[in-house]
Protein backbone atom coordinates (compact mmCIF):
# COMPACT_ATOMS: atom_id res chain seq x y z
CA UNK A 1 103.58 101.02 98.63
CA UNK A 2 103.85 104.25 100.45
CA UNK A 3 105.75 104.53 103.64
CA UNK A 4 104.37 107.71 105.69
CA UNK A 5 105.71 108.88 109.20
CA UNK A 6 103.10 110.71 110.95
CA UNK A 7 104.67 111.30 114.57
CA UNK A 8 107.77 110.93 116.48
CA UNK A 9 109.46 108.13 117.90
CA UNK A 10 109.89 107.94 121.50
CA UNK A 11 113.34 106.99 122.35
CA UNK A 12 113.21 105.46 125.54
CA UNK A 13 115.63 102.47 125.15
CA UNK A 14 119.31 102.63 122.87
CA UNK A 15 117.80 99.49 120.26
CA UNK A 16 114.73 101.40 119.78
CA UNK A 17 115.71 103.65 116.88
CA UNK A 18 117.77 100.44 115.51
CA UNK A 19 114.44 98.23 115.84
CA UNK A 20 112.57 100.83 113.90
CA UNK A 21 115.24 101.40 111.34
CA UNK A 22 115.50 97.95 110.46
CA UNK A 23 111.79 97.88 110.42
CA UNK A 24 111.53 100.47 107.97
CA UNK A 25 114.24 99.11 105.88
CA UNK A 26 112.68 95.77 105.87
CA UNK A 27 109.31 96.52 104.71
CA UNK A 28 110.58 98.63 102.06
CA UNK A 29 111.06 96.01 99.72
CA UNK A 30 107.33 94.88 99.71
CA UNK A 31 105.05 95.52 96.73
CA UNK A 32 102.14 94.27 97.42
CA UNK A 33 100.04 93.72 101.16
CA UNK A 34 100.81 89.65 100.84
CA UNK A 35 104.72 90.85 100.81
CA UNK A 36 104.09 93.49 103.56
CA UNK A 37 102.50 91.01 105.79
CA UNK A 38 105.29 88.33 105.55
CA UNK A 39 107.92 91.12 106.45
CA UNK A 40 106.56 92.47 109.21
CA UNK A 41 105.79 89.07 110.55
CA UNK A 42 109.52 87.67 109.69
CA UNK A 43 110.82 91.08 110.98
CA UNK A 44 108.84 91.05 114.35
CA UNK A 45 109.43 87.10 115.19
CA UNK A 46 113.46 87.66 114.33
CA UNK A 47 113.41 90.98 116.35
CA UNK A 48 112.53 93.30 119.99
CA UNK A 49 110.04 94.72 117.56
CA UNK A 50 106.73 93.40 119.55
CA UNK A 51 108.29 94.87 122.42
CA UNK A 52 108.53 98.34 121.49
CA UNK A 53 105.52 98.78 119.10
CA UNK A 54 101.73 97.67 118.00
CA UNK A 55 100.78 97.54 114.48
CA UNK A 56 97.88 96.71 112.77
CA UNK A 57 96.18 96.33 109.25
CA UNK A 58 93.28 98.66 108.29
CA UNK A 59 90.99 97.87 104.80
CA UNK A 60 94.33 99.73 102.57
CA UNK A 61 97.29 100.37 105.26
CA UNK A 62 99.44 98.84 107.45
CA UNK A 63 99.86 101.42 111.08
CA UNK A 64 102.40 101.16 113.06
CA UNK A 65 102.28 102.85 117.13
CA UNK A 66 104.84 102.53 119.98
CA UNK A 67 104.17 101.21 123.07
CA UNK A 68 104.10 102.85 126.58
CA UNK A 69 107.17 103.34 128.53
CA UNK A 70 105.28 102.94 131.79
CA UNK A 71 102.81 100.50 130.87
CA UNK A 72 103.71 98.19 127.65
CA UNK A 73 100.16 96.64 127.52
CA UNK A 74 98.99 100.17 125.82
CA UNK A 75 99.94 102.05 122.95
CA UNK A 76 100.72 106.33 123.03
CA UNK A 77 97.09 107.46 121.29
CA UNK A 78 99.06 108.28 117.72
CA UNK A 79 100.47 106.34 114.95
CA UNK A 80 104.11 106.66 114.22
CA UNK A 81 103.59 105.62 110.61
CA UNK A 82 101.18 103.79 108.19
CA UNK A 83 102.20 101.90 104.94
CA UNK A 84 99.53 102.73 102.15
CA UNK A 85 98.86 99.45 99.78
């Protein structure tokens, strides 16, 4: 597993940069995309995590994108990071 920040974090809100943190701290225990895939679901059901962010699976990564301050429904156009598995 390979953890890779491409782009800044937009911090619009104080529990942003803890939401992420915790994010990245959480999924850094996973070896293997089964164990990825239970964290971030556990992580974003026990968290503001779906509030702040979008993520999504691709064929050998995990992405991760933050929402829109002035409309939540859509995502800035870059990833913030991707998990290689």
């Amino acid at each position: 597993m390979n953890v890779i920040f491409e782009n800044t974090t937009v911090i619009f809100d104080n529990n942003i940069a803890d939401v992420l943190i915790g994010f990245v701290n959480h999924i850094l225990i996973a070896h293997n995309e089964d164990t990825l895939r239970r964290l971030v679901t556990d992580y974003a059901e026990r968290t503001d995590f779906d509030r702040y962010f979008i993520y999504g699976y691709g064929r050998s990564h995990f992405w991760l994108a933050q929402k829109k301050i002035t409309d939540p429904e859509k995502a800035f156009d870059y990833r913030i990071l991707i998990v290689e598995f």
